[in-house]
Protein backbone atom coordinates (compact mmCIF):
# COMPACT_ATOMS: atom_id res chain seq x y z
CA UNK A 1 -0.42 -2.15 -2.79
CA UNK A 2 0.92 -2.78 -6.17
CA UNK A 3 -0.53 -6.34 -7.96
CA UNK A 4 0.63 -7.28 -11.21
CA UNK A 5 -1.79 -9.23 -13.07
CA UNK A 6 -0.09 -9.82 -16.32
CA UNK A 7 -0.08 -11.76 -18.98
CA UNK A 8 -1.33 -12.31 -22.43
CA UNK A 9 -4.55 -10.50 -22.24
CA UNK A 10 -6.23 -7.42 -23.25
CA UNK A 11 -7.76 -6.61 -19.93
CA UNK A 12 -5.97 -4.33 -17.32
CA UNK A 13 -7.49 -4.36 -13.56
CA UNK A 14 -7.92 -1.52 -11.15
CA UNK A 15 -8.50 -2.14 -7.96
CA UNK A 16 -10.84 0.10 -5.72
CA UNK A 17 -9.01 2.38 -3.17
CA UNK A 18 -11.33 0.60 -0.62
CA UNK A 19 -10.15 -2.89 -1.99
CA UNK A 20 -6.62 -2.05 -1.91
CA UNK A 21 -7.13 -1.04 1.78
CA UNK A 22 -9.02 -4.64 2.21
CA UNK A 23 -6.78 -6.21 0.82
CA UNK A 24 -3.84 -4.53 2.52
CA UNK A 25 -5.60 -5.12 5.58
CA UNK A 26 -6.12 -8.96 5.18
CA UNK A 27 -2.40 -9.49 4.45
CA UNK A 28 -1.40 -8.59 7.84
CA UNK A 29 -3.92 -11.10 9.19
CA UNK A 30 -4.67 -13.92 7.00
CA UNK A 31 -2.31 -14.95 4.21
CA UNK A 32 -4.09 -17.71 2.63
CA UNK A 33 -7.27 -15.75 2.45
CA UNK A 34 -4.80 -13.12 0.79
CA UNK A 35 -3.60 -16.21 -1.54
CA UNK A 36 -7.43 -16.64 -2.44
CA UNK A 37 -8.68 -13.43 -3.35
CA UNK A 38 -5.48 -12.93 -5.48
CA UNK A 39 -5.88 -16.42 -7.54
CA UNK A 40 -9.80 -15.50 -7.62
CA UNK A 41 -8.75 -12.08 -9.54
CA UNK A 42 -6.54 -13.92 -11.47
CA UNK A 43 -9.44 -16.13 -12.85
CA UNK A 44 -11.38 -12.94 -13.38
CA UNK A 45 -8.82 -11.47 -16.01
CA UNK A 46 -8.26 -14.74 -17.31
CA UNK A 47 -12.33 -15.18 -18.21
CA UNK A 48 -14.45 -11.95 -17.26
CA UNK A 49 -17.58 -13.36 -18.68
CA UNK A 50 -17.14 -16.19 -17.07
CA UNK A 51 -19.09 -14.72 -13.59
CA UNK A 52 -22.85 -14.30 -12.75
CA UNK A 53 -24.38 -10.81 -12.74
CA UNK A 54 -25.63 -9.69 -9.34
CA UNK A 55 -29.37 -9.79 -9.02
CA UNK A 56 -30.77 -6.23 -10.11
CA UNK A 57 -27.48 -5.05 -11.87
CA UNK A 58 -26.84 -4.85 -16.18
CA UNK A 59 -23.45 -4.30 -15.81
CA UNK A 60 -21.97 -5.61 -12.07
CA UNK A 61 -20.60 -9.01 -11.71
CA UNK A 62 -19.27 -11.30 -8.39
CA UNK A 63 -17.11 -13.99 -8.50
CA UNK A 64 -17.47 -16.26 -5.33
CA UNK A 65 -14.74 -17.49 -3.62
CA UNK A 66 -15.48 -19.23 -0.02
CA UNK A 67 -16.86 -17.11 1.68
CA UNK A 68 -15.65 -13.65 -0.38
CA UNK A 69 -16.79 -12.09 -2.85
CA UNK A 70 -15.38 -10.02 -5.11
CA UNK A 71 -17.65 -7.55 -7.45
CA UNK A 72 -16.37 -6.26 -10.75
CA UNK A 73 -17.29 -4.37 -13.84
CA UNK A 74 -16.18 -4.66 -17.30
CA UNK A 75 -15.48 -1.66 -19.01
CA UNK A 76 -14.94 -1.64 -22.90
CA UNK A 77 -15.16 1.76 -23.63
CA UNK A 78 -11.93 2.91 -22.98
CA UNK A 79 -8.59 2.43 -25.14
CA UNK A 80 -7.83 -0.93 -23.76
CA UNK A 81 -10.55 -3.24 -21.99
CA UNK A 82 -10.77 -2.61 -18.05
CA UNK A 83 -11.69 -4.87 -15.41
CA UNK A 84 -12.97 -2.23 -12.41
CA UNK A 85 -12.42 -4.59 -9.11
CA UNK A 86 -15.07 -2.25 -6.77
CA UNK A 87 -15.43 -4.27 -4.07
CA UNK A 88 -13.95 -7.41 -1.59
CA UNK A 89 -15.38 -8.55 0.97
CA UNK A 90 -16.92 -11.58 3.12
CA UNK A 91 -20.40 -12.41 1.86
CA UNK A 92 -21.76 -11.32 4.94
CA UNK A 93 -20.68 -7.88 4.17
CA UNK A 94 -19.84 -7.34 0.19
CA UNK A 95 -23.66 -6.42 -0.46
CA UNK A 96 -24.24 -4.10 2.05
CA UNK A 97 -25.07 -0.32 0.93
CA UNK A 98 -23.83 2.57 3.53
């Protein structure tokens, strides 16, 4: 799934294969959810700092939306910022380890 996120910023997103497949998945069911989780990534690019850390983590963030969450790092050392969206999920769920 393709998601363009632009506009004047210097961040650039990537999405997890495993939140692509999420959200792929949650389009088929649920499209205001969908609508959510794509406004909630929207905010992110818009204001990256703007999130808590997750308890026990330097560098991994969660914005909460309802009842998703959505868990991103900020990477500066490339070329151009990068937003790393690694995972989407319902609370229940996002924090889980396998």
């Amino acid at each position: 799934m393709l998601i363009i996120l632009k506009k004047d910023t210097n961040y650039t997103i990537r999405l997890h294969p495993q939140v692509d497949r999420f959200l792929n998945r949650i389009s088929k069911k649920d499209k205001k959810t969908l609508e959510i989780i794509l406004k909630a990534i929207k905010e992110i690019r818009d204001n990256p700092h703007g999130c808590e850390l997750i308890q026990g983590s330097l560098e991994t963030r969660k914005k909460r939306k309802g009842n998703y969450r959505i868990l991103y790092r900020i990477n500066k050392s490339t070329q151009q910022p990068l937003i790393e969206i690694a995972k989407v999920n319902h609370r229940e769920k996002v924090y889980k380890k396998k």
